[in-house]
Protein backbone atom coordinates (compact mmCIF):
# COMPACT_ATOMS: atom_id res chain seq x y z
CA UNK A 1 0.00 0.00 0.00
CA UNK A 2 1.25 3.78 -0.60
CA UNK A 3 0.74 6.13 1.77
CA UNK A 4 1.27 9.56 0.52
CA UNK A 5 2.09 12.19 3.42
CA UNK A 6 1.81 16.02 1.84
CA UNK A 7 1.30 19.32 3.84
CA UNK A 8 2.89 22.49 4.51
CA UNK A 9 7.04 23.15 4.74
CA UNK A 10 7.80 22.53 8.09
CA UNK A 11 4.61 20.89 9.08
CA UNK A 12 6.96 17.98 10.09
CA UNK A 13 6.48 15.21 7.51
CA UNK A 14 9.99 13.89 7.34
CA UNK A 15 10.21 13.70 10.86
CA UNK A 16 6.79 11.83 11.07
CA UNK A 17 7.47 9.66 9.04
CA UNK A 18 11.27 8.51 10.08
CA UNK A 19 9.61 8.15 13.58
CA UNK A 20 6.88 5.97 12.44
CA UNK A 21 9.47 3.74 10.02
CA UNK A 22 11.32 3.22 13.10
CA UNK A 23 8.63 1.99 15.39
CA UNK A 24 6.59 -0.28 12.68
CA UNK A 25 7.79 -3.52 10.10
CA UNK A 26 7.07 -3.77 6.82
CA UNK A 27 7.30 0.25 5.61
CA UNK A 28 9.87 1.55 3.55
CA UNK A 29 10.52 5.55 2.62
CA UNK A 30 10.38 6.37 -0.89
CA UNK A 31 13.53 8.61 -1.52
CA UNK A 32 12.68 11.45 -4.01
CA UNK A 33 14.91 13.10 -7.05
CA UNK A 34 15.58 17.03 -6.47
CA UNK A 35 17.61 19.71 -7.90
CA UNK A 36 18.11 21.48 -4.09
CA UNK A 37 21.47 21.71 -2.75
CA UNK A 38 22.32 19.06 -0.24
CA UNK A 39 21.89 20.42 3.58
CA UNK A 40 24.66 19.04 5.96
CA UNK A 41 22.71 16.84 7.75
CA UNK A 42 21.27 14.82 4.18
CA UNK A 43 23.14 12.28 2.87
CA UNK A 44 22.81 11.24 -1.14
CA UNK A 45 20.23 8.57 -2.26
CA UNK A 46 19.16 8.28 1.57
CA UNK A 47 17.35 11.51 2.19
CA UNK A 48 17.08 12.55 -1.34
CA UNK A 49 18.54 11.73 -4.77
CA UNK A 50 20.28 14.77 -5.39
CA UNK A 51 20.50 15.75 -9.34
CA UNK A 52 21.08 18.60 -11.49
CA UNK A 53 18.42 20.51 -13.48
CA UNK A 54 19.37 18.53 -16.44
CA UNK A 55 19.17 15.18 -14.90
CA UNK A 56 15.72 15.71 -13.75
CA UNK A 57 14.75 17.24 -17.23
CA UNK A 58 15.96 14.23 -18.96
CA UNK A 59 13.92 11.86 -16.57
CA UNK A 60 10.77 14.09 -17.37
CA UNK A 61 11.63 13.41 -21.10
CA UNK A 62 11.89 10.27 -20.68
CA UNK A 63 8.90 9.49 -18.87
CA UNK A 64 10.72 7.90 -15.55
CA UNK A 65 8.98 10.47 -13.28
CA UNK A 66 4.99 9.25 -11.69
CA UNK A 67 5.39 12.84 -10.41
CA UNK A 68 7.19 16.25 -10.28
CA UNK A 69 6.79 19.90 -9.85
CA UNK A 70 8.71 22.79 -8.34
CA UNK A 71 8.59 24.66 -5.06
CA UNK A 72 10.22 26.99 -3.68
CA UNK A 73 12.54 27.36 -7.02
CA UNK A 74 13.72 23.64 -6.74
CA UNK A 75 12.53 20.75 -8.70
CA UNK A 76 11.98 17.78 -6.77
CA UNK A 77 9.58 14.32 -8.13
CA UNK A 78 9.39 10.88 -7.74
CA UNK A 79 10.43 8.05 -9.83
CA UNK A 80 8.62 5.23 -11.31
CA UNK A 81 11.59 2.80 -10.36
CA UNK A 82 11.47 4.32 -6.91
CA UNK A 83 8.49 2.96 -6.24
CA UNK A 84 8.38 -0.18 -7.89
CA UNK A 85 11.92 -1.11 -6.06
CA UNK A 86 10.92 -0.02 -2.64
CA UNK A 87 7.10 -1.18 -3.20
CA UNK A 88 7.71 -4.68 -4.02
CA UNK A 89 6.23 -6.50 -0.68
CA UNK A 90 6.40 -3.32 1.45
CA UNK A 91 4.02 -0.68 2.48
CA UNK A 92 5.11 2.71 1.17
CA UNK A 93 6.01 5.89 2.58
CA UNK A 94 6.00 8.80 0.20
CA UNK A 95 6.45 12.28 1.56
CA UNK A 96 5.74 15.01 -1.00
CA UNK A 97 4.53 18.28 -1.54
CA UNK A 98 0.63 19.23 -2.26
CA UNK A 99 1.46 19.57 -5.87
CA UNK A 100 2.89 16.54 -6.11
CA UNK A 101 0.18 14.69 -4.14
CA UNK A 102 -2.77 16.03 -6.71
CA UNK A 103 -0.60 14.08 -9.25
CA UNK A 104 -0.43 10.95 -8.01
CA UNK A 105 -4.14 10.94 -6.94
CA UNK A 106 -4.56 11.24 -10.83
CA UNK A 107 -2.51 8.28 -11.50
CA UNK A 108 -2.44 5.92 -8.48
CA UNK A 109 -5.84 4.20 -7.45
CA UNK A 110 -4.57 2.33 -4.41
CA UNK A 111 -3.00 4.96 -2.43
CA UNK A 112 -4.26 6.32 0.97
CA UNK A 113 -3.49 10.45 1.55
CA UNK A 114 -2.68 11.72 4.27
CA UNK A 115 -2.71 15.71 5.28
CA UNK A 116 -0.05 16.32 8.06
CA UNK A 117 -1.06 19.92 9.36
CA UNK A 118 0.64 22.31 12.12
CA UNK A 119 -0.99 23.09 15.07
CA UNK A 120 -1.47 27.12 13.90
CA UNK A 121 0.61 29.38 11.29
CA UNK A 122 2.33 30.72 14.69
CA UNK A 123 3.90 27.48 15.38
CA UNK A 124 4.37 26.78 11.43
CA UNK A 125 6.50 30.15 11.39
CA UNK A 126 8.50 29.05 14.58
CA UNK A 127 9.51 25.53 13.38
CA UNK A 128 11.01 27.14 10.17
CA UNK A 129 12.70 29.61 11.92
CA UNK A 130 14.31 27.32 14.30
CA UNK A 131 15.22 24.52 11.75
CA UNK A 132 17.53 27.19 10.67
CA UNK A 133 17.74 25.83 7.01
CA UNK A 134 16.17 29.11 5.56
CA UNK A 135 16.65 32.88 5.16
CA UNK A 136 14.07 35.48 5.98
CA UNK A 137 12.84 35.89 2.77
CA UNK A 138 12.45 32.06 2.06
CA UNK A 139 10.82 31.66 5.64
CA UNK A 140 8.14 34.17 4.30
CA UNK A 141 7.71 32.70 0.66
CA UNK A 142 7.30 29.23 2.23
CA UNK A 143 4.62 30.72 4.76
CA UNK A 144 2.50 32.72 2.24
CA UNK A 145 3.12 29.13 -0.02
CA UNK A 146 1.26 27.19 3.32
CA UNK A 147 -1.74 29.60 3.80
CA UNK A 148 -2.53 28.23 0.02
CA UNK A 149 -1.42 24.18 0.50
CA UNK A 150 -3.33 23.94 4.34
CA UNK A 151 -6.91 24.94 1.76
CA UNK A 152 -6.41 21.16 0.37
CA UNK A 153 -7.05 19.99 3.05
CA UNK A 154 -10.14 18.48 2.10
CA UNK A 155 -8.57 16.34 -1.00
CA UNK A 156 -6.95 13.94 1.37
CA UNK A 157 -8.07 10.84 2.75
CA UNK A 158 -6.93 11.67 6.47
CA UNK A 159 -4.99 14.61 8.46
CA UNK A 160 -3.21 14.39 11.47
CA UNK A 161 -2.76 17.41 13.49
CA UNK A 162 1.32 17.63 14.13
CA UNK A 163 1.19 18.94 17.63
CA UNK A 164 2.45 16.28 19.63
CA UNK A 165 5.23 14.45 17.72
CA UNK A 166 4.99 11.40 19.31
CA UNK A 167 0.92 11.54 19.17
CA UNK A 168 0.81 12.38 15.64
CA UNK A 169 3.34 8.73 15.33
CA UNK A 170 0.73 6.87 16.87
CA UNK A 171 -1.81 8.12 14.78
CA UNK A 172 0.04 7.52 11.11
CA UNK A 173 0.55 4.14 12.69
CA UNK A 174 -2.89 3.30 13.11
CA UNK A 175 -3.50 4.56 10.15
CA UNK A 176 -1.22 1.86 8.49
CA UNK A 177 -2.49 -0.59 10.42
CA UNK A 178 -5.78 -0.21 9.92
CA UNK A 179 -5.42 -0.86 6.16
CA UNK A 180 -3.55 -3.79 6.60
CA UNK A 181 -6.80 -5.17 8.58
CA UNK A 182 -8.59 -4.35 5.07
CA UNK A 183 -10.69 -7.26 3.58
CA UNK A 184 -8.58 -7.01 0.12
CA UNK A 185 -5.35 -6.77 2.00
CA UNK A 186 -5.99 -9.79 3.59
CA UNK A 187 -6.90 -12.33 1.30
CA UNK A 188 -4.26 -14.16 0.38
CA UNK A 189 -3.81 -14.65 4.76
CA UNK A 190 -7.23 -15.79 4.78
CA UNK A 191 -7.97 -18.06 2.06
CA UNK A 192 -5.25 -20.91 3.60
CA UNK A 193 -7.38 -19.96 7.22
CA UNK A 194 -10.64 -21.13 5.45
CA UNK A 195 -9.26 -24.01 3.71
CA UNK A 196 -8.38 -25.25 7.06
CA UNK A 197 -11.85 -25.35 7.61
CA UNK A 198 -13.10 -26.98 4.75
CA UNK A 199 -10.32 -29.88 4.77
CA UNK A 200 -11.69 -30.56 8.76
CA UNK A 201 -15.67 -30.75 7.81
CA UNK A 202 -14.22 -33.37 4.74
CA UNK A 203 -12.17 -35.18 7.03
């Protein structure tokens, strides 16, 4: 299953999400292609697969790319092979931007949304100021960017409110689990279950 996490910069989705993949089996993080520089504390094809305007332009050209778009002057997208690789027998964690979300809706059936949203714009502001990773003037584009992204809202499946870190991990967790309790996602576990059955009212 793919569970697409989208909401504001600095609404905490990265961190959500390496929580959760900590505490819970079977989830992998789908690593996404962008043209930002690398901050000190990312590390190549881990955190990101860091390119160069032309290498992402050629994967758009060549049609390796489920979905792109660019914010905040940087391209950044995910791959086809991405999630193919790190789908195959895993659930999926893929944190992108609201743009990028409205894409895959458009192109992946099975996929659950999920809104992550800050407790106020206050608190919004204050987390990208302390993160540090931003100037002034890129604090406020990102901010006016939010009071448009938190509208969509409504598009996505669920939304947990990121007020209490460790709150907001149980919840994505449930979340997960709860779809693995799904009728279709539990077929194949059954059908051996119910053939149990039938071999003991034969025998």
């Amino acid at each position: 299953m793919l569970f697409i996490l989208s909401g504001p910069s600095g609404c905490g989705k990265s961190t959500l999400a390496r929580k959760t993949l900590a505490q819970l089996k079977g989830v992998e993080f789908s690593v996404s292609h962008t043209t930002r520089l690398r901050r000190k504390n990312e590390e190549d094809n881990k955190d990101y697969h860091f390119v160069t305007n032309n290498e992402f332009e050629a994967l758009i050209k060549a049609g390796k790319m489920v979905e792109w778009a660019e914010v905040h002057g940087c391209f950044y997208g995910t791959s086809f092979k991405e999630l193919e690789k790190k789908g195959a027998g895993f659930d999926l964690f893929l944190d992108i931007d609201v743009q990028g979300a409205k894409q895959i809706k458009g192109r992946v059936k099975k996929a659950v949304f999920i809104f992550i949203l800050p407790p106020s714009f206050s608190e919004l502001k204050r987390r990208l100021i302390v993160r540090g990773e931003n100037n002034p003037e890129e604090i406020k584009d990102r901010l006016e960017i939010a009071k448009k992204e938190i509208r969509q809202y409504p598009q996505f499946d669920y939304v947990i409110i990121n007020e209490n870190l460790e709150a907001a991990v149980e919840e994505l967790k449930s979340i997960v689990t709860s779809k693995r309790c799904m009728l279709g996602m539990r077929q194949k576990k059954i059908q051996p279950i119910i053939q149990s059955f039938s071999e003991e009212e034969a025998g």
